[in-house]
N, C-alpha and C. Protein backbone atom coordinates (compact mmCIF):
# COMPACT_ATOMS: atom_id res chain seq x y z
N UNK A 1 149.05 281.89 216.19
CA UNK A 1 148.36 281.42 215.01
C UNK A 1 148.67 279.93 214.81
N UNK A 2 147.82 278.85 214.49
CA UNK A 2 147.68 277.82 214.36
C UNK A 2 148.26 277.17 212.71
N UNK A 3 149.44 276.12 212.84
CA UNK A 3 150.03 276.05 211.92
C UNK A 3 148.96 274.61 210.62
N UNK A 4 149.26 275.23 209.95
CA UNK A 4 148.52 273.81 209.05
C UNK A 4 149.65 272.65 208.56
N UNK A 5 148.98 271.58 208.92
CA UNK A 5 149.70 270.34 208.83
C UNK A 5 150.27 270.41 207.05
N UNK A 6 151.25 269.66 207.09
CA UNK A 6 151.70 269.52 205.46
C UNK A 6 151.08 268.48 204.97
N UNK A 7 150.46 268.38 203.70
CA UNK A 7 149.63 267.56 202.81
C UNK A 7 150.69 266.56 202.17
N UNK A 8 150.58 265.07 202.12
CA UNK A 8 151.23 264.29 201.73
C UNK A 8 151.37 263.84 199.96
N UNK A 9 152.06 264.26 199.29
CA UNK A 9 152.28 264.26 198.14
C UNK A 9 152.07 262.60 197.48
N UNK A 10 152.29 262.66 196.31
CA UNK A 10 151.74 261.19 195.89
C UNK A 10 150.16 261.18 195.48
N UNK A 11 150.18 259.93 194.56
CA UNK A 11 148.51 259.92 194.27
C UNK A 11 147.95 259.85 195.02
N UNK A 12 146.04 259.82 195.00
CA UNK A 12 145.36 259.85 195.77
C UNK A 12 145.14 258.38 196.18
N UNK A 13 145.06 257.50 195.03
CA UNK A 13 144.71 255.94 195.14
C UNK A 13 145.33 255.13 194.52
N UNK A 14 145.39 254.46 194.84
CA UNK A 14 146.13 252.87 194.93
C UNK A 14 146.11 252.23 193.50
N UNK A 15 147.36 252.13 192.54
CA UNK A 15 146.44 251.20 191.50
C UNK A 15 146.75 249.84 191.58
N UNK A 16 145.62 248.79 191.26
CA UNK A 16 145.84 247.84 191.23
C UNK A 16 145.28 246.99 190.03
N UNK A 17 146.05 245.93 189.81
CA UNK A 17 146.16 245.13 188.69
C UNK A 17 144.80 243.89 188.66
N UNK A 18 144.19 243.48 187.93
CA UNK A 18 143.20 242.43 188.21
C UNK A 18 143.19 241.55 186.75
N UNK A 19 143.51 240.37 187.42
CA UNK A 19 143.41 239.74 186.06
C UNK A 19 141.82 239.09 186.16
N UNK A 20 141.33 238.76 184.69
CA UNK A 20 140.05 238.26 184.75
C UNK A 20 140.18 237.22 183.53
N UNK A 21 139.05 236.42 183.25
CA UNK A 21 139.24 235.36 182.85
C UNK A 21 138.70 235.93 181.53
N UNK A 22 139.44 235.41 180.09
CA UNK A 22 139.14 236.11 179.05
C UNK A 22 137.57 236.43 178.45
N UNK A 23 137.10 235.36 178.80
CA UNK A 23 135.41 235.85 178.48
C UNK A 23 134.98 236.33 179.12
N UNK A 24 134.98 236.88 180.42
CA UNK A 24 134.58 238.12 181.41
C UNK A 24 134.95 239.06 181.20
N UNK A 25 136.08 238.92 180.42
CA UNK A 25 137.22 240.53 179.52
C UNK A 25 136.31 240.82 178.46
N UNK A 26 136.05 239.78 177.72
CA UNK A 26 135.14 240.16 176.16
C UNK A 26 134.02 240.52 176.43
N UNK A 27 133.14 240.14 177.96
CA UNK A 27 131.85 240.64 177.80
C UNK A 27 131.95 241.95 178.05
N UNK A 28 132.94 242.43 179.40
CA UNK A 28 132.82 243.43 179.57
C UNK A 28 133.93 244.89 178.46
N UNK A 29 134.23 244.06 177.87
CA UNK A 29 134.92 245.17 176.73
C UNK A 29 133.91 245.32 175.77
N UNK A 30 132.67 244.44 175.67
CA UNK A 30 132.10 244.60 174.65
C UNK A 30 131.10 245.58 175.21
N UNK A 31 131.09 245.76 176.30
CA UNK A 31 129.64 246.70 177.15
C UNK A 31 130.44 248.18 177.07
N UNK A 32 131.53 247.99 177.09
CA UNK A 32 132.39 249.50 177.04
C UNK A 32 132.86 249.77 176.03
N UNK A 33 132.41 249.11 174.94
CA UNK A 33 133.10 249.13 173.23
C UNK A 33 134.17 249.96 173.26
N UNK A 34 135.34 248.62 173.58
CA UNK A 34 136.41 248.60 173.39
C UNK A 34 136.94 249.86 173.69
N UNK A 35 136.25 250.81 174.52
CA UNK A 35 137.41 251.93 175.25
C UNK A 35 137.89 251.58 176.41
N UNK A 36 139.10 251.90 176.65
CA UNK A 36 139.55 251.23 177.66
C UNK A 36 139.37 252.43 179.48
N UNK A 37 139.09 253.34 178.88
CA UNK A 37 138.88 253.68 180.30
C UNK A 37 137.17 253.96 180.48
N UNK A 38 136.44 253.45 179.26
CA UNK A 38 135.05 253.10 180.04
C UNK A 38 135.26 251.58 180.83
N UNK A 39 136.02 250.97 179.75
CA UNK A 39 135.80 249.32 180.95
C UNK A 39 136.52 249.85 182.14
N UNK A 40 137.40 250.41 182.73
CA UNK A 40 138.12 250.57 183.87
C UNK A 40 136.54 251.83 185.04
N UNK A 41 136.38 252.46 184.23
CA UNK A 41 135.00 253.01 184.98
C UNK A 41 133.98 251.58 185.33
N UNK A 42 134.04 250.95 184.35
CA UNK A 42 133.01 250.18 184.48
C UNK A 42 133.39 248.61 185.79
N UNK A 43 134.73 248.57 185.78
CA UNK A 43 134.97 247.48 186.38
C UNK A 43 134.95 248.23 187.69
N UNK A 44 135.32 249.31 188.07
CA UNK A 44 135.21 249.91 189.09
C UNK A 44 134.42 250.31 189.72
N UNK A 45 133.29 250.92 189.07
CA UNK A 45 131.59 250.54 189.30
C UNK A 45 131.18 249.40 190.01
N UNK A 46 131.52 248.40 189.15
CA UNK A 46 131.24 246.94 189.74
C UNK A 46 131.52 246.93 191.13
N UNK A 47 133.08 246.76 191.48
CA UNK A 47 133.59 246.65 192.28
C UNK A 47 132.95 247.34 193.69
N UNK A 48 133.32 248.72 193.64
CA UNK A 48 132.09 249.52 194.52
C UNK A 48 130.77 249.10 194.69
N UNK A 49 130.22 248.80 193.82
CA UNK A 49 128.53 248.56 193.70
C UNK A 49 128.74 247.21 195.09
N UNK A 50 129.50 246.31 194.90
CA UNK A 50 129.47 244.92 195.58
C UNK A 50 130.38 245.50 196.89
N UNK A 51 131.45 245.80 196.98
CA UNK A 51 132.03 246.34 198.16
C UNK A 51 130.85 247.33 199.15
N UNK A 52 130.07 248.17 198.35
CA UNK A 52 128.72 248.46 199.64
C UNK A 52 128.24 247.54 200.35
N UNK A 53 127.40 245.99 199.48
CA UNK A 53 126.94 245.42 199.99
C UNK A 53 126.89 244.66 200.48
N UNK A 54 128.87 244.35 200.84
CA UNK A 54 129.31 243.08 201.60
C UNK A 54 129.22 243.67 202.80
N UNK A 55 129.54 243.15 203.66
CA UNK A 55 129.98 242.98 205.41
C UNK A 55 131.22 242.04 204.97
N UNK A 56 132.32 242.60 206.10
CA UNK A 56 133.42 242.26 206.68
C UNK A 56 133.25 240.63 206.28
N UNK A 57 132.48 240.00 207.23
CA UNK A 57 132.63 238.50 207.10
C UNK A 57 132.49 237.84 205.92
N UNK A 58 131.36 238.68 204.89
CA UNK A 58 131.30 237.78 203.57
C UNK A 58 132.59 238.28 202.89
N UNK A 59 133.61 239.33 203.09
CA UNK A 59 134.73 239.09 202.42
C UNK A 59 135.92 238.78 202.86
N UNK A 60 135.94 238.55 204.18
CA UNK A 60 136.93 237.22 205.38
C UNK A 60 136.63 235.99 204.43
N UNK A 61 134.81 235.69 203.89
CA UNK A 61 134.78 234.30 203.31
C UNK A 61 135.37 234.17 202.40
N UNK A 62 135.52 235.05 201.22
CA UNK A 62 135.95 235.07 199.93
C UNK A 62 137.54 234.35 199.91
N UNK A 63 138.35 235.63 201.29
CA UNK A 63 140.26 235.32 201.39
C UNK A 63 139.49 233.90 201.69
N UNK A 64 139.00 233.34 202.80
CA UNK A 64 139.06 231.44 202.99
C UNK A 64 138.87 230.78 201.68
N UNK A 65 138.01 231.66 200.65
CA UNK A 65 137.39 230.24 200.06
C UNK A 65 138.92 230.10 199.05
N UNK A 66 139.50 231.66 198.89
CA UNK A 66 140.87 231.38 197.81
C UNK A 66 141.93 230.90 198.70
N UNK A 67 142.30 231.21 199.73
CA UNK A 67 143.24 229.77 200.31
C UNK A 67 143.15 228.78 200.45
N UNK A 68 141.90 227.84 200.47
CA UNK A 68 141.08 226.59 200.10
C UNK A 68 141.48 225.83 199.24
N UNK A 69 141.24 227.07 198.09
CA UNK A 69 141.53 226.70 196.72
C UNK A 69 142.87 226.44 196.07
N UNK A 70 143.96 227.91 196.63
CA UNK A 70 144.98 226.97 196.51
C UNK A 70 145.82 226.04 197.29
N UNK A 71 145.67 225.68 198.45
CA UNK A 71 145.98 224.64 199.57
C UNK A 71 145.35 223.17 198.32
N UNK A 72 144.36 223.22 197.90
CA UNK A 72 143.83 222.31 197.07
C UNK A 72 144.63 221.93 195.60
N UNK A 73 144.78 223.12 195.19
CA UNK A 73 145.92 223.37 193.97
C UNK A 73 147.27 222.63 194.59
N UNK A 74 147.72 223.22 195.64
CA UNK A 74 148.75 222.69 195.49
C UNK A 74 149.31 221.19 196.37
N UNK A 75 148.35 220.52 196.60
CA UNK A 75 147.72 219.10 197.22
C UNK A 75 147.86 217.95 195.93
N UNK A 76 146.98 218.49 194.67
CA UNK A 76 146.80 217.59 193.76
C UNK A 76 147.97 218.08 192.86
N UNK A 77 148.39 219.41 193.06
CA UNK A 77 149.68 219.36 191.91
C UNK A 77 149.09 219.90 190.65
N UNK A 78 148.00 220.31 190.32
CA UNK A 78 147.24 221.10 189.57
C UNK A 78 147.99 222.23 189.29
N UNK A 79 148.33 223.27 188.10
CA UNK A 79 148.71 224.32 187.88
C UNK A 79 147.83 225.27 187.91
N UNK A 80 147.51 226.76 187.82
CA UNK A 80 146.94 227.46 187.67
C UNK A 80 146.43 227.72 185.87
C-alpha cells in the first residue's frame, strides 16, 4: 500500500506589508468605507487583476526602474 506524503503545516500564504502613499490610502479606504478587510480584498484584487497582465519582463522593469530610483536617491542625498 502506497504511503501518503505528510502535509506541511503553517499558513497557506505569505503576508506581506505594503506601504502606500496617503492619498491612495484615502481613495481606496473610501471605496471600501473604511472596513478594513474590504480594502485588503480590494487591494488584493488590484494586485492580481495587474499580476495576470504583466509578463516577466514588464516586472524585471518595475525592480530596474526602483533601483534607478534609489541609486538616484542616494547620489543626490535626497531622503525618502
Amino acid at each position: 500500500m502506497a504511503r501518503k506524503g505528510k502535509r506541511r503545516g503553517g499558513p497557506r500564504y505569505k503576508k506581506v506589508s505594503l506601504s502606500l502613499p496617503k492619498r491612495l490610502y484615502l481613495v481606496l479606504s473610501g471605496i471600501a468605507m473604511g472596513d478594513d478587510k474590504k480594502l485588503n480584498r480590494l487591494i488584493k484584487g488590484i494586485l492580481e487583476d495587474k499580476l495576470q497582465e504583466s509578463t516577466v519582463a514588464e516586472l524585471e522593469l518595475y525592480l530596474k526602474k526602483a533601483e534607478e530610483e534609489e541609486k538616484e536617491e542616494e547620489g543626490t542625498g535626497a531622503k525618502p
